[in-house]
Protein backbone atom coordinates (compact mmCIF):
# COMPACT_ATOMS: atom_id res chain seq x y z
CA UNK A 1 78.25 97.48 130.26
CA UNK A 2 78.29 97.03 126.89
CA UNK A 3 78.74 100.53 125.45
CA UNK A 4 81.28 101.26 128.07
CA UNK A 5 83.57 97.79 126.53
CA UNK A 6 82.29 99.77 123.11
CA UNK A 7 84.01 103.01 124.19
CA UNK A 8 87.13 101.26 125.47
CA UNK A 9 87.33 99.37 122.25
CA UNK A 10 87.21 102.55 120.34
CA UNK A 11 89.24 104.10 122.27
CA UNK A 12 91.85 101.75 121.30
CA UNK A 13 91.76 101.61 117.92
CA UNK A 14 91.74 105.26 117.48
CA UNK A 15 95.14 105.34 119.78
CA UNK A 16 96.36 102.73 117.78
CA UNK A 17 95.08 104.83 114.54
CA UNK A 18 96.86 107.39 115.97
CA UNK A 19 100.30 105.73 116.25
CA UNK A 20 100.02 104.74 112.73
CA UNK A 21 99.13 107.95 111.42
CA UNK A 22 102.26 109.38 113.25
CA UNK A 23 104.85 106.63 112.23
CA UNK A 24 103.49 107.13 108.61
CA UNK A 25 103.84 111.00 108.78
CA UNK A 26 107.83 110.58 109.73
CA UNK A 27 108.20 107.60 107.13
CA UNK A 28 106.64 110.47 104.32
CA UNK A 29 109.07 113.10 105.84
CA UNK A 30 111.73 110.45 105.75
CA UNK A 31 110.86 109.76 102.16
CA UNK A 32 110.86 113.62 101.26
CA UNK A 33 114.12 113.99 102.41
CA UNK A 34 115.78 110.77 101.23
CA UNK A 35 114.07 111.51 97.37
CA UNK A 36 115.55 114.83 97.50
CA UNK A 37 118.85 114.16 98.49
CA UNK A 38 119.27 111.32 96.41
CA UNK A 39 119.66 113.11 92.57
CA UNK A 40 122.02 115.90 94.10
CA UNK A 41 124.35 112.76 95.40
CA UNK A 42 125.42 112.11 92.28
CA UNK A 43 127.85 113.31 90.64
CA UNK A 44 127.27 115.92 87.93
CA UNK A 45 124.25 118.66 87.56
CA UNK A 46 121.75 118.85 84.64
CA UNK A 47 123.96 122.30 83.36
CA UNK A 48 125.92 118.73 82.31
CA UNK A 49 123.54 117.53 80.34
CA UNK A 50 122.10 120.64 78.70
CA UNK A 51 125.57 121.82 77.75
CA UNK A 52 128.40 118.32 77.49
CA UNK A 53 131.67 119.80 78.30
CA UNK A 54 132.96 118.54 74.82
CA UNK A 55 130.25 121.39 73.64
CA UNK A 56 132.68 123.90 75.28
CA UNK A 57 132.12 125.44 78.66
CA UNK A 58 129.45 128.24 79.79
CA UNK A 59 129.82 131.42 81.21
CA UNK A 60 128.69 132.20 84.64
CA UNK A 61 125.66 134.51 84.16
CA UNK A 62 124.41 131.33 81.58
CA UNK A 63 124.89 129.20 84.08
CA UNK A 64 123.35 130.85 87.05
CA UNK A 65 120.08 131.36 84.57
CA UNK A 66 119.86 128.07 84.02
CA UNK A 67 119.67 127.17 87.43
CA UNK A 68 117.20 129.60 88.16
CA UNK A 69 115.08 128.30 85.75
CA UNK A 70 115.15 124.99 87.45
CA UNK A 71 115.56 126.49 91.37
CA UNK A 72 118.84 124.66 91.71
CA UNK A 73 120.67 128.38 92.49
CA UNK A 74 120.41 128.26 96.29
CA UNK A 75 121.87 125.73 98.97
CA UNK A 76 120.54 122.64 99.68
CA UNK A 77 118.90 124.06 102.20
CA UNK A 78 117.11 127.19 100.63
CA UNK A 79 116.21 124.42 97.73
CA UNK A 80 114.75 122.17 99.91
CA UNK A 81 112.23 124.49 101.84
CA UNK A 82 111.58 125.26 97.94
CA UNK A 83 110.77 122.14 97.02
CA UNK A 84 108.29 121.68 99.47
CA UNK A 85 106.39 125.22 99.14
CA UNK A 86 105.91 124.08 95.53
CA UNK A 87 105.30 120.78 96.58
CA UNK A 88 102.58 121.72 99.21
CA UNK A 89 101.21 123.48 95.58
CA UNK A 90 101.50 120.56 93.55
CA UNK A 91 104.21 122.15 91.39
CA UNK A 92 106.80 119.52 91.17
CA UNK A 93 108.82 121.42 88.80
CA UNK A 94 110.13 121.42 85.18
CA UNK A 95 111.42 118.81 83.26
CA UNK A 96 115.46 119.59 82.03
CA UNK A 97 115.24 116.66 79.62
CA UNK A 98 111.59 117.85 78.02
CA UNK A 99 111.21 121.72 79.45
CA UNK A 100 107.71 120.69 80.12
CA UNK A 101 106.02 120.93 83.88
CA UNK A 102 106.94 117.53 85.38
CA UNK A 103 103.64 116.44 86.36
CA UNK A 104 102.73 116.03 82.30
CA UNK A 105 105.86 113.71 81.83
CA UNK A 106 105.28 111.53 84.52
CA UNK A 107 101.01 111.29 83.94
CA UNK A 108 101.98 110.41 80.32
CA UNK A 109 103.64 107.22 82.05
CA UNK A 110 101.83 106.51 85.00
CA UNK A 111 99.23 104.88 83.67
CA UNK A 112 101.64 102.50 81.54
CA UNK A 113 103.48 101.42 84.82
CA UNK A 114 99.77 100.92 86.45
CA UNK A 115 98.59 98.29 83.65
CA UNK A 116 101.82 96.48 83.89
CA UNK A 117 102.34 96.05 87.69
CA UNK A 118 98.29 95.91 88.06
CA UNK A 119 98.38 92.85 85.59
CA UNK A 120 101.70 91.10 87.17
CA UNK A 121 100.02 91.31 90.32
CA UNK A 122 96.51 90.05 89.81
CA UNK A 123 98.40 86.79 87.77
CA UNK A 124 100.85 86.55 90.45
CA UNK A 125 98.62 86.97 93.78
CA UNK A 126 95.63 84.55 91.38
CA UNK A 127 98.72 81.60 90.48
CA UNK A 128 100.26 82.21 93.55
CA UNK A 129 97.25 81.32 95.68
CA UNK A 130 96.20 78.35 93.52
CA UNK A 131 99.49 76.73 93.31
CA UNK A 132 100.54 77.60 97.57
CA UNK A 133 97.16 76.01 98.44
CA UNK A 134 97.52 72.66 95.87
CA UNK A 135 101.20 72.09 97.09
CA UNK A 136 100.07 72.79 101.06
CA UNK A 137 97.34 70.34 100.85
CA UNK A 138 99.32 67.80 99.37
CA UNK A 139 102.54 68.66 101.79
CA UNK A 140 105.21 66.62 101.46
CA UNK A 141 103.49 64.81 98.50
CA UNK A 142 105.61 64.50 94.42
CA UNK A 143 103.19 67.29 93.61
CA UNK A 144 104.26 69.22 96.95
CA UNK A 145 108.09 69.06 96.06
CA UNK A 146 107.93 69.69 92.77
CA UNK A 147 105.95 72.82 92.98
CA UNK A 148 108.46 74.27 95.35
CA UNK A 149 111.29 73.54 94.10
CA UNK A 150 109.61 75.05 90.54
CA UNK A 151 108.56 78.18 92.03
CA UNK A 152 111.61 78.80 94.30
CA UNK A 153 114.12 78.42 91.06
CA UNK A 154 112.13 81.06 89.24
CA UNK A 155 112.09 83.07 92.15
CA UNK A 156 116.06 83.14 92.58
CA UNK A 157 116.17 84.19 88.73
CA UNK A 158 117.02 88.31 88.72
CA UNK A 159 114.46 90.06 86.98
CA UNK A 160 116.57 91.68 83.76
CA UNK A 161 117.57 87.59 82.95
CA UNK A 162 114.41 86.66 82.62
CA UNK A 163 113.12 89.55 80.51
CA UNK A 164 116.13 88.65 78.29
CA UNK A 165 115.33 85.56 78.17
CA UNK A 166 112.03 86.41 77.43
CA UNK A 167 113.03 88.39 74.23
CA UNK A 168 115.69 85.96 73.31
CA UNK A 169 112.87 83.41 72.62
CA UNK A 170 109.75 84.85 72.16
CA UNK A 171 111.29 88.17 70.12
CA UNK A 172 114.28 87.19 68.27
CA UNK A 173 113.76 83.59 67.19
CA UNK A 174 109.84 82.47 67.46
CA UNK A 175 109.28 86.22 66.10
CA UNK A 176 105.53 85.88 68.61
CA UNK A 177 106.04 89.22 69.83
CA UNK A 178 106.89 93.08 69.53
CA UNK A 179 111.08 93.71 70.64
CA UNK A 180 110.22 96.90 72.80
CA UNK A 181 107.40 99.68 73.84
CA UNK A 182 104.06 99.54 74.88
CA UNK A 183 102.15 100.85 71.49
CA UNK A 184 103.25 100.50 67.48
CA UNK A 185 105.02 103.23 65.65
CA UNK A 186 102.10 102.57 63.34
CA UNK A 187 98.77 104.31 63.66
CA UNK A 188 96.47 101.95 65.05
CA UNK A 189 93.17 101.96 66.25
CA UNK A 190 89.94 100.21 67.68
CA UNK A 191 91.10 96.41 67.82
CA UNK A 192 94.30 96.62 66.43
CA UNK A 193 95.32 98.61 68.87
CA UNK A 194 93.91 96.47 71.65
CA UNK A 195 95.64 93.65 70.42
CA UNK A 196 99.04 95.41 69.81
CA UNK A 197 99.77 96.50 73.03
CA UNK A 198 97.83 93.59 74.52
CA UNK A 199 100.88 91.59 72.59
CA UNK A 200 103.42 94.51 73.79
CA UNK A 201 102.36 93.77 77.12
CA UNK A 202 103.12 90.12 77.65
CA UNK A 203 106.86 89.82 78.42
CA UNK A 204 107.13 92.37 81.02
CA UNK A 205 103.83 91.21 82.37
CA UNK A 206 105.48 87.62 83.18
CA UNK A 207 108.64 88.64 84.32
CA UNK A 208 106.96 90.97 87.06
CA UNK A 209 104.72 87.90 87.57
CA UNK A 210 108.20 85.77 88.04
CA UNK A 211 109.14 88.64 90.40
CA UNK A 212 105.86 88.13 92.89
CA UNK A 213 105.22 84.62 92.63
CA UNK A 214 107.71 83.13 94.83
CA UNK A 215 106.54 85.24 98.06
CA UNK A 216 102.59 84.74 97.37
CA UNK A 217 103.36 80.92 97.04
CA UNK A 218 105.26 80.59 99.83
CA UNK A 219 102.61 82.82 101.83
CA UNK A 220 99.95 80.47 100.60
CA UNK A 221 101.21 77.30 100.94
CA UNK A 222 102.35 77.75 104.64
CA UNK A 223 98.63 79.44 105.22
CA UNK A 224 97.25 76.48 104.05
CA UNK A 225 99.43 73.79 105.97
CA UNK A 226 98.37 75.75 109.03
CA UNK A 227 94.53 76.10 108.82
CA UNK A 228 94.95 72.22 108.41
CA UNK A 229 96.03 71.17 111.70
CA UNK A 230 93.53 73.53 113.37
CA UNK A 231 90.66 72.17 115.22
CA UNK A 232 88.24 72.95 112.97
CA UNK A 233 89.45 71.08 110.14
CA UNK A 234 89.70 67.87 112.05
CA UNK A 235 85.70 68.63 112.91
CA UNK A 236 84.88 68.55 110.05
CA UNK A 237 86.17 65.87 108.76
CA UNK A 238 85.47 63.93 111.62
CA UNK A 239 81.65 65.11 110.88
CA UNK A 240 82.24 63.04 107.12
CA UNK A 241 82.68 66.54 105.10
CA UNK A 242 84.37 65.80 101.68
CA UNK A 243 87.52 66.95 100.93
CA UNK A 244 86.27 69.77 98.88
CA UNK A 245 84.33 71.52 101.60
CA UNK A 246 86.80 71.21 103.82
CA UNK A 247 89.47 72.93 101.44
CA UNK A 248 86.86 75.52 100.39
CA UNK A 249 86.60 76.35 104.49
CA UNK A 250 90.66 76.00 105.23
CA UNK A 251 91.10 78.43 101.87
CA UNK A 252 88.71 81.01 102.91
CA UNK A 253 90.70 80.99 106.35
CA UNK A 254 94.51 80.85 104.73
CA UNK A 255 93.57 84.07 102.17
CA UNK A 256 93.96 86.30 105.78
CA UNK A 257 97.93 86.86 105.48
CA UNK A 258 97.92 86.02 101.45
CA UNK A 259 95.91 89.27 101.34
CA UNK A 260 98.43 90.82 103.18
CA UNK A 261 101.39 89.49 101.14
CA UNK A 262 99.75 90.51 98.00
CA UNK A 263 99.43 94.31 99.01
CA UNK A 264 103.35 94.47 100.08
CA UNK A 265 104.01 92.76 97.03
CA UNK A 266 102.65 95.46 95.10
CA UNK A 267 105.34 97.90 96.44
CA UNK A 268 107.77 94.89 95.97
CA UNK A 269 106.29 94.82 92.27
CA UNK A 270 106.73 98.98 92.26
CA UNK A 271 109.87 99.14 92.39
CA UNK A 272 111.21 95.86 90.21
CA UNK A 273 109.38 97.49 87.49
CA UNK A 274 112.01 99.91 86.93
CA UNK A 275 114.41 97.14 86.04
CA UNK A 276 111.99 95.41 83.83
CA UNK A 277 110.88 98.45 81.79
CA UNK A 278 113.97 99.32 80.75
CA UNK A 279 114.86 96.04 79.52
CA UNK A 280 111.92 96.18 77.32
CA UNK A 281 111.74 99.87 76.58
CA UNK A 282 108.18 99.94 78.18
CA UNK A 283 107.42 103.68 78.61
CA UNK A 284 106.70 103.63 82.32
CA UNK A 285 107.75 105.03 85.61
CA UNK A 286 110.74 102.74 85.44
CA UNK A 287 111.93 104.25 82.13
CA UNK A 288 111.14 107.14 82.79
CA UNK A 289 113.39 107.27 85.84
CA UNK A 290 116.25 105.72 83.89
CA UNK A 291 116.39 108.50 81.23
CA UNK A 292 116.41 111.11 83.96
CA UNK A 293 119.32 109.73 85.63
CA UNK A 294 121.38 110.04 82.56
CA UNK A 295 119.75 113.72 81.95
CA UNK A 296 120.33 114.77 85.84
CA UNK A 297 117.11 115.49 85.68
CA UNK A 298 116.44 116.52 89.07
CA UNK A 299 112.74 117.19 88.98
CA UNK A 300 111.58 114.19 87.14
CA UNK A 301 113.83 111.84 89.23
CA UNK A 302 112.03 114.18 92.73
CA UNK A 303 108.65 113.08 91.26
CA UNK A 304 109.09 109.60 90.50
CA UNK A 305 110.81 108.46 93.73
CA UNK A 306 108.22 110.64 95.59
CA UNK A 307 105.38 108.79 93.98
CA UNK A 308 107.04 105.54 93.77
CA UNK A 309 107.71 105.95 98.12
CA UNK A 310 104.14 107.06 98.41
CA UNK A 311 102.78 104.05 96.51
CA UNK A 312 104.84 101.71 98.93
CA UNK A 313 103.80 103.65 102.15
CA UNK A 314 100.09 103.49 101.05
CA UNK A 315 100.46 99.36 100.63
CA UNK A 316 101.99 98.93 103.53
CA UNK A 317 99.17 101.12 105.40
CA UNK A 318 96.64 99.16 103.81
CA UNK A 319 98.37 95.98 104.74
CA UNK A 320 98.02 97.28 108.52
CA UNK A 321 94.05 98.53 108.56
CA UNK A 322 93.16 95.53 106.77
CA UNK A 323 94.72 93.10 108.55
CA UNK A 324 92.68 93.67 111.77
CA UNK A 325 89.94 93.48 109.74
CA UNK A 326 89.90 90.03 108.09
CA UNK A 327 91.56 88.27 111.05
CA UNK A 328 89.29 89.13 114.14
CA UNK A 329 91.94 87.40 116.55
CA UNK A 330 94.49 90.71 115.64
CA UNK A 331 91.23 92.71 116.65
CA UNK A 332 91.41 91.25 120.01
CA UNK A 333 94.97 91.17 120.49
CA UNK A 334 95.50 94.73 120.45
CA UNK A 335 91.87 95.15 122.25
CA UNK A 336 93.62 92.71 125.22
C-alpha cells in the first residue's frame, strides 16, 4: 500500500516536473527570440557607429566586410540560425565597441553586477523580513502605520531619484563618498582597496535595497498577520507560551512565501540594476548594456539580455521547486 501511494506520488511530481521543464524550454526560446530581435529594432546598425556619417560615407565592399566580420550580412533569418549554432558553441560573438570576443566584456562585469544586486538583496530580503514581521505583529498599532506608510513612500520613489539623491547628499555636499565606479583610478591594494570599493559600493547598494524592500515587507508583514490567526497560535498561547516563542514559531511559518518573494525579487533586482548603474557609473551588466545601445552593439546587447532573461527564468524556477518544498500543504495539493 504504501509504495504503491509512493509510486503515485512520484509519478506526479515528475509529470508536474515535466510541465515545468516544458513551459521553461518555450519561455528560453521565447527569450532567444525576443533578445535577438530586440537590437535589430532599432534604428541604425553598428556600420553607424564604427563610421558616423559626419565621417563621410563607406563604400559597399567596406561595408559588406564589416558585416561579415560581425555576421550581420545575411537576413534575419540566416542570422538567426547563426546565432544559435554559435550559441549552442558558446561563441556569443565579437564586441563592435571593444573588437574583443563578447564573453571577455561581459565576465569583466558580471561579477560587479553580482556583488551589487547580491548585497541589495541580502539587506533588502534581511530588513524586509524584520520590519514586515514587527509591523504584522503589532497590526494596526502607531508602530504598524508608521512602518507602512515609511516603506510604501520609498517604494513609490523611481530608482534613478533616489540614486541622485543619493549623490546629491552623500557625494556633492557631505563629500562621504566616491561620485562614480566601483574601484579608484589610483592603484590600490590589500585594505585600501577593500575599503575603496567597499565605500564605492554603498549608494547603489541602497537604492537597489529601496528597489526590493517594499515587496519583501509587504510579503512579510501579511505572512505574519496570517500565521497569527491560525490555530496553532491561539494553542499556544492558550498553553501560557510567551510572546517570544510564539513569534519565533509564527516567523518560522511566515518565511514560506517571503522565501519565495525574495527569489523573484532577485530578477526584479536584475533588471533595476541597469538603471542604477548607470546613474552611478558602476561598471556592471547595466552599464555595460547602456554603452552598447549607443554603439549598436549587437553582440554585447545579445549577451546581456540573454543572461539577464536566463537569470530571471532560473529565479522564477527556483521559486516553483522550492515552494513545494518548504510548504508541505502545496505538496499535497498537487498530490490531491
Amino acid at each position: 500500500m504504501t509504495g504503491a501511494l509512493s509510486g503515485r506520488f512520484e509519478g506526479m511530481l515528475s509529470s508536474r516536473g515535466l510541465r515545468l521543464v516544458a513551459q521553461y524550454a518555450a519561455v528560453v526560446l521565447a527569450a532567444l527570440v525576443v533578445n535577438f530581435a530586440l537590437p535589430r529594432l532599432a534604428p541604425g546598425d553598428p556600420i553607424d557607429y564604427l563610421v558616423p556619417p559626419e565621417q563621410g560615407s563607406v563604400d559597399e565592399a567596406m561595408r559588406q566586410s564589416m558585416l561579415e566580420r560581425f555576421d550581420l550580412d545575411g537576413s534575419a533569418s540566416q542570422q538567426f540560425t547563426s546565432y544559435l549554432a554559435n550559441l549552442a558553441q558558446g561563441d556569443l560573438g565579437i564586441s563592435v565597441r571593444d573588437g574583443r570576443p563578447v564573453s571577455e566584456v561581459v565576465a569583466q562585469r558580471l561579477w560587479w553586477s553580482v556583488l551589487l544586486v547580491g548585497t541589495a538583496v541580502a539587506v533588502s530580503t534581511i530588513l524586509g523580513v524584520a520590519l514586515g514581521f514587527t509591523a504584522g505583529w503589532r497590526r494596526g498599532s502607531r508602530r504598524d502605520v508608521s512602518l507602512l506608510a515609511a516603506v510604501l513612500a520609498l517604494d513609490a520613489l523611481p530608482a534613478f531619484f533616489v540614486g541622485l539623491l543619493l549623490l546629491l547628499v552623500f557625494s556633492v555636499h557631505l563629500e562621504w563618498l566616491p561620485v562614480y565606479g566601483a574601484v579608484s583610478p589610483e592603484a590600490l591594494t590589500g585594505w585600501a582597496w577593500i575599503v575603496d570599493t567597499a565605500k564605492r559600493l554603498v549608494m547603489p547598494a541602497v537604492t537597489l535595497t529601496f528597489v526590493g524592500l517594499g515587496s519583501v515587507f509587504v510579503v512579510a508583514r501579511s505572512a505574519m498577520v496570517s500565521e497569527l490567526s491560525e490555530d496553532y497560535v491561539f494553542m499556544a498561547r492558550a498553553k501560557g507560551l510567551s510572546d517570544r516563542r510564539v513569534r519565533r514559531h509564527a516567523a518560522r511559518n511566515a518565511m514560506v512565501p517571503v522565501s519565495t518573494v525574495a527569489l523573484l525579487g532577485f530578477s526584479t533586482l536584475v533588471g533595476a540594476a541597469t538603471v542604477v548603474e548607470s546613474v552611478f557609473s558602476y561598471p556592471g551588466l547595466g552599464s555595460l548594456a547602456f554603452d552598447a545601445v549607443r554603439a549598436r552593439d549587437y553582440p554585447v546587447l545579445q549577451a546581456v539580455f540573454l543572461l539577464l532573461s536566463l537569470i530571471a527564468i532560473a529565479a522564477n524556477l527556483s521559486a516553483d521547486l522550492l515552494y513545494p518544498i518548504l510548504d508541505p500543504r502545496v505538496r499535497r495539493a498537487g498530490s490531491r
